[in-house]
C-alpha atoms as a PDB file:
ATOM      1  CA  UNK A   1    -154.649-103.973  96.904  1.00  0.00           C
ATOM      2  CA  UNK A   2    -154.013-104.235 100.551  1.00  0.00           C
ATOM      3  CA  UNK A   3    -150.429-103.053 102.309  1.00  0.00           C
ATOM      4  CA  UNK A   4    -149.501-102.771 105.815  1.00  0.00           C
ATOM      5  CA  UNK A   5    -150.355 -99.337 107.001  1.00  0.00           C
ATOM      6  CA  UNK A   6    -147.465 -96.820 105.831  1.00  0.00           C
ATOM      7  CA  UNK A   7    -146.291 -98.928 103.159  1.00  0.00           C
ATOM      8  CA  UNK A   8    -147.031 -97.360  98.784  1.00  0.00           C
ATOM      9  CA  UNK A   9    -147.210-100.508  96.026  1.00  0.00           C
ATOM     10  CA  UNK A  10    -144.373-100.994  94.619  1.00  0.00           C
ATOM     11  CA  UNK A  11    -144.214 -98.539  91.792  1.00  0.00           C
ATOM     12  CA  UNK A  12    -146.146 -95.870  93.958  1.00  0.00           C
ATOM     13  CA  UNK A  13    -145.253 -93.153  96.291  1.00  0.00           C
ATOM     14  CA  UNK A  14    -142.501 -91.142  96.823  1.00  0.00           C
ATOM     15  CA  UNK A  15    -139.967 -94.137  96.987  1.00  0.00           C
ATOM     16  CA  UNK A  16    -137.417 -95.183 100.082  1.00  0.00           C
ATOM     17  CA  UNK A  17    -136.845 -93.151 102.836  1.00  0.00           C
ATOM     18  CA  UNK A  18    -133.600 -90.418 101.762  1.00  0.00           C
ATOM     19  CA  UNK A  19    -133.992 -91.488  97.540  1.00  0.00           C
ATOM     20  CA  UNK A  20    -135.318 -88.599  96.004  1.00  0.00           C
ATOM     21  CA  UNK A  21    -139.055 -89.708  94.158  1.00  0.00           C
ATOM     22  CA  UNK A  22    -138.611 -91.740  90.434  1.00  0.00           C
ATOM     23  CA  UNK A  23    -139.360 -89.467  87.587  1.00  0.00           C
ATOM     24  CA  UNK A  24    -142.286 -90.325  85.707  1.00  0.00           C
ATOM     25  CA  UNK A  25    -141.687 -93.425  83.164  1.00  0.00           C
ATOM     26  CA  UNK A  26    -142.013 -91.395  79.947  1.00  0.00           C
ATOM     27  CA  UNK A  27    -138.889 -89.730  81.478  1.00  0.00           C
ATOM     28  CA  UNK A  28    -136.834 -92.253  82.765  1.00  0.00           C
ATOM     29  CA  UNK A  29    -135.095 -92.787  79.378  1.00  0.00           C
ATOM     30  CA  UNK A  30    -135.505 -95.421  76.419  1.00  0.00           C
ATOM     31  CA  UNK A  31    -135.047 -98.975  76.001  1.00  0.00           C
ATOM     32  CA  UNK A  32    -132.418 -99.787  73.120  1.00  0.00           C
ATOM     33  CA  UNK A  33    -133.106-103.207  71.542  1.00  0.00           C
ATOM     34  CA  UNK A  34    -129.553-104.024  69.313  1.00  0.00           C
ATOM     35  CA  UNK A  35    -130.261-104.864  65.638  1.00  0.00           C
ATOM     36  CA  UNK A  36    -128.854-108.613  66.180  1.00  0.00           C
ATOM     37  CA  UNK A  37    -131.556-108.765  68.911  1.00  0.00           C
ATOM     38  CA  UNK A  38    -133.777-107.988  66.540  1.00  0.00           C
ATOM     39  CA  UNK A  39    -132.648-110.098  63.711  1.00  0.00           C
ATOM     40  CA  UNK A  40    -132.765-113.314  66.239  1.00  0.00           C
ATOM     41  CA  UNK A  41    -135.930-112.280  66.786  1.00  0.00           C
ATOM     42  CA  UNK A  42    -137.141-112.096  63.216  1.00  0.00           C
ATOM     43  CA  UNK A  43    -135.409-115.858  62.644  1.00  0.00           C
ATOM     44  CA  UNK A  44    -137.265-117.483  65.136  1.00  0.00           C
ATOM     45  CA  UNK A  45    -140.403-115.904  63.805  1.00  0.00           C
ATOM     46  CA  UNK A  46    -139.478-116.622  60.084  1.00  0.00           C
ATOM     47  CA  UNK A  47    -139.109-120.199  61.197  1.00  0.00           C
ATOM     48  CA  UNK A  48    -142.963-120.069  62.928  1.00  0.00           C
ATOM     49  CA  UNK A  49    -143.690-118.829  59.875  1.00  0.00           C
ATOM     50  CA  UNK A  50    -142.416-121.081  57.548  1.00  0.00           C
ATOM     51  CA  UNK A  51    -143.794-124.007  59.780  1.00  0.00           C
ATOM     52  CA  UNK A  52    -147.483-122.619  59.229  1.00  0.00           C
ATOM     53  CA  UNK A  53    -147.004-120.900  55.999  1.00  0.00           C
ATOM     54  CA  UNK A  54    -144.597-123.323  53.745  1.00  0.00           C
ATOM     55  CA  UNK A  55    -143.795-126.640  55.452  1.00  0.00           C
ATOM     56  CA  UNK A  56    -141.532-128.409  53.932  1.00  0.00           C
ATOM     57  CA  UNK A  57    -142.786-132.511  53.390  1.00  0.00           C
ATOM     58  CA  UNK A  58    -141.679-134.057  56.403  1.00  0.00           C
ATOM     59  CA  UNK A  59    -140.213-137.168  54.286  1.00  0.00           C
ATOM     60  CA  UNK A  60    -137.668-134.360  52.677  1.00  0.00           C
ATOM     61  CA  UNK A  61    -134.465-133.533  54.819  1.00  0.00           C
ATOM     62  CA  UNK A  62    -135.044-130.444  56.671  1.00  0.00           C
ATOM     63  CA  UNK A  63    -134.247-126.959  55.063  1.00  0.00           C
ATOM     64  CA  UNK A  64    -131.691-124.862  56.434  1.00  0.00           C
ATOM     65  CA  UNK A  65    -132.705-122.590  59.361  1.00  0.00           C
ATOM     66  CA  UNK A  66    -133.893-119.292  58.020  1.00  0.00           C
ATOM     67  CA  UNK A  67    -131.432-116.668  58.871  1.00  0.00           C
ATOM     68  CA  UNK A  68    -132.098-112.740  59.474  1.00  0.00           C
ATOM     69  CA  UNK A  69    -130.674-109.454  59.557  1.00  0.00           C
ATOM     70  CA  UNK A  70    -132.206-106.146  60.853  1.00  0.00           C
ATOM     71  CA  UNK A  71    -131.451-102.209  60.441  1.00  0.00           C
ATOM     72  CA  UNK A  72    -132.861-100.307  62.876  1.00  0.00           C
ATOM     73  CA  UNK A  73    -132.944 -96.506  62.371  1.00  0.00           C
ATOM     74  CA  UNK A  74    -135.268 -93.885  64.554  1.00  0.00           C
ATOM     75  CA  UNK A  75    -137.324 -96.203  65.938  1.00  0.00           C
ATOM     76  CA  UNK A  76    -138.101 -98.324  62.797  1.00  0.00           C
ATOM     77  CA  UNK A  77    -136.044-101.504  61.620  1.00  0.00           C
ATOM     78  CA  UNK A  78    -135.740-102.657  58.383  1.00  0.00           C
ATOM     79  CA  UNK A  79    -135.391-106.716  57.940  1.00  0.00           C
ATOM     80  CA  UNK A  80    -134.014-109.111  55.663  1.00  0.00           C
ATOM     81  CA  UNK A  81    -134.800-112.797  55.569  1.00  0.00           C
ATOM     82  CA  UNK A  82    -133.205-115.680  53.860  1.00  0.00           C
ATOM     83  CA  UNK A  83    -134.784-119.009  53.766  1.00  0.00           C
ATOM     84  CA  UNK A  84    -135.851-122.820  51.600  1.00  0.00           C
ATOM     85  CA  UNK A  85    -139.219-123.251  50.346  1.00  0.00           C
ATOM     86  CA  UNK A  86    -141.210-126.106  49.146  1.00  0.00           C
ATOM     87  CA  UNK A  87    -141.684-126.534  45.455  1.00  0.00           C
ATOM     88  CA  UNK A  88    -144.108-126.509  43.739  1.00  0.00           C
ATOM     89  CA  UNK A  89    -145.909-123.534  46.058  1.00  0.00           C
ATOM     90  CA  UNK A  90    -147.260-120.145  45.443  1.00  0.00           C
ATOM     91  CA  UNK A  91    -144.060-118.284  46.041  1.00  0.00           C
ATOM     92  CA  UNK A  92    -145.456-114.851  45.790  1.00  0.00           C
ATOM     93  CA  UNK A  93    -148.141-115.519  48.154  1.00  0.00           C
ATOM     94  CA  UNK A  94    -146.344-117.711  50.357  1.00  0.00           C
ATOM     95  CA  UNK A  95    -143.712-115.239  50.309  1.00  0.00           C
ATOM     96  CA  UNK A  96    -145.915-111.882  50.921  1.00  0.00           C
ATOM     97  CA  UNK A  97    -147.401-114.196  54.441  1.00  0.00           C
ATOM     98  CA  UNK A  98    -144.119-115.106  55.284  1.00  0.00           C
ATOM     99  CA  UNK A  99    -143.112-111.573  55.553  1.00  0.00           C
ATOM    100  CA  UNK A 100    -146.554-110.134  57.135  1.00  0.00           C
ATOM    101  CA  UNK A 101    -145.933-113.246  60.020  1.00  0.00           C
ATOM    102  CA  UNK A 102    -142.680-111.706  60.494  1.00  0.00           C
ATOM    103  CA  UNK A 103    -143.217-107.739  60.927  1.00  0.00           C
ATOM    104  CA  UNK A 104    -146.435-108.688  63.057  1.00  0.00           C
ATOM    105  CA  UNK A 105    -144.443-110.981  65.645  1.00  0.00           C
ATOM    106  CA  UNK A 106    -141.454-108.809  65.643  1.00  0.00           C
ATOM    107  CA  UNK A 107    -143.388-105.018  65.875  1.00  0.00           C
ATOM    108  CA  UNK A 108    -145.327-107.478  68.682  1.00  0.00           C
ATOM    109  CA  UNK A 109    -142.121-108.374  70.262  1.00  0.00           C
ATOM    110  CA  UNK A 110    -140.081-105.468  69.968  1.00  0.00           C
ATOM    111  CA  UNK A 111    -142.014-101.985  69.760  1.00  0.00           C
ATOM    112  CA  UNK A 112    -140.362-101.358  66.661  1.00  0.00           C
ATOM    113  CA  UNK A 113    -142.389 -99.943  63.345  1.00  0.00           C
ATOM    114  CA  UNK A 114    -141.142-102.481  60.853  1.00  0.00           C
ATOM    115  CA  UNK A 115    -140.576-100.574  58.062  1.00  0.00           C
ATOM    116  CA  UNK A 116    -139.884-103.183  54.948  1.00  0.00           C
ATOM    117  CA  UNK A 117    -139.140-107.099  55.155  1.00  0.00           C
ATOM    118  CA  UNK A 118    -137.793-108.415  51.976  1.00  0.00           C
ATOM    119  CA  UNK A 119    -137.007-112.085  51.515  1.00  0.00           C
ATOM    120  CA  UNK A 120    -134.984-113.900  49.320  1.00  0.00           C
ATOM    121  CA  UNK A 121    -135.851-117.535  48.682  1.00  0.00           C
ATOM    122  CA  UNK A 122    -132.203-119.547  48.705  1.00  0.00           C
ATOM    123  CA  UNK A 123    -133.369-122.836  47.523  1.00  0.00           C
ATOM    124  CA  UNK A 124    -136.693-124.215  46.527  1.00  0.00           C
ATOM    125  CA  UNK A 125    -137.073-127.785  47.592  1.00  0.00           C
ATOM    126  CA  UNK A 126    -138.740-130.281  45.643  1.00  0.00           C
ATOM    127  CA  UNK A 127    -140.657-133.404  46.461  1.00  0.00           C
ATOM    128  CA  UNK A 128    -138.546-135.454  44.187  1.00  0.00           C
ATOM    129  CA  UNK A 129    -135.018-133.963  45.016  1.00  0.00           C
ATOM    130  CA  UNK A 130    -134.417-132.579  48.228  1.00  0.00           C
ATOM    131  CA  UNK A 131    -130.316-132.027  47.052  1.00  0.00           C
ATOM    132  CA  UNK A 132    -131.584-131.012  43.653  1.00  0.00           C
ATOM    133  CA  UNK A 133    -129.992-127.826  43.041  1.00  0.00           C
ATOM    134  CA  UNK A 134    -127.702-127.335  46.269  1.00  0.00           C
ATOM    135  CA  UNK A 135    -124.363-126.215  45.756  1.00  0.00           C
ATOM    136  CA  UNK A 136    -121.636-128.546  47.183  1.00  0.00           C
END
């Protein structure tokens, strides 16, 4: 990296003339993320996942967004996802990928240990029905 002579990279050095030199980063303090932050977070990746892992038949009317909330505590968060699925699927399996997709992407995103996802299927849609068993 080349600077004009008497001039640190950004990020090096002592800092501006009369500032007193940055403390090292570990010291500087912490980033907080908020726990909605982190549930819109874990929405949009529940959708991703729920595109790749349990599409619903694009001739059905589309499911209803799948909706998140998060506890974070000490540096680990604790999510909870409610979303449609396709009938007939694997639900277990589909379910236990869903919820993998989701810590990855949002540990990925975040920093945050994700401690337990749990997911609770709020309609199943079928091929034949899409209103078949929604409340009205």
């Amino acid at each position: 990296m080349s600077t004009r002579p008497g001039l640190q990279p950004f990020g090096e050095g002592p800092g501006p003339p009369g500032r007193a030199p940055l403390p090292p980063p570990a010291e500087r303090g912490a980033t907080v993320i908020p726990d909605r932050v982190v549930a819109r977070i874990a929405a949009q990746a529940a959708r991703t996942a729920q595109a790749r892992r349990a599409a619903i038949p694009p001739d059905r009317s589309r499911p209803a967004a799948p909706s998140a909330s998060a506890a974070i505590r000490t540096g680990s968060v604790r999510l909870h996802l409610d979303m449609d699925l396709p009938y007939p699927t694997d639900i277990p399996h589909v379910c236990e990928r869903i919820q993998h997709d989701v810590a990855e992407r949002v540990a990925q995103l975040t920093g945050l240990e994700v401690g337990e996802v749990t997911l609770t299927v709020r309609r199943l849609v079928t091929a034949a029905d899409p209103d078949r068993g929604r409340v009205r």
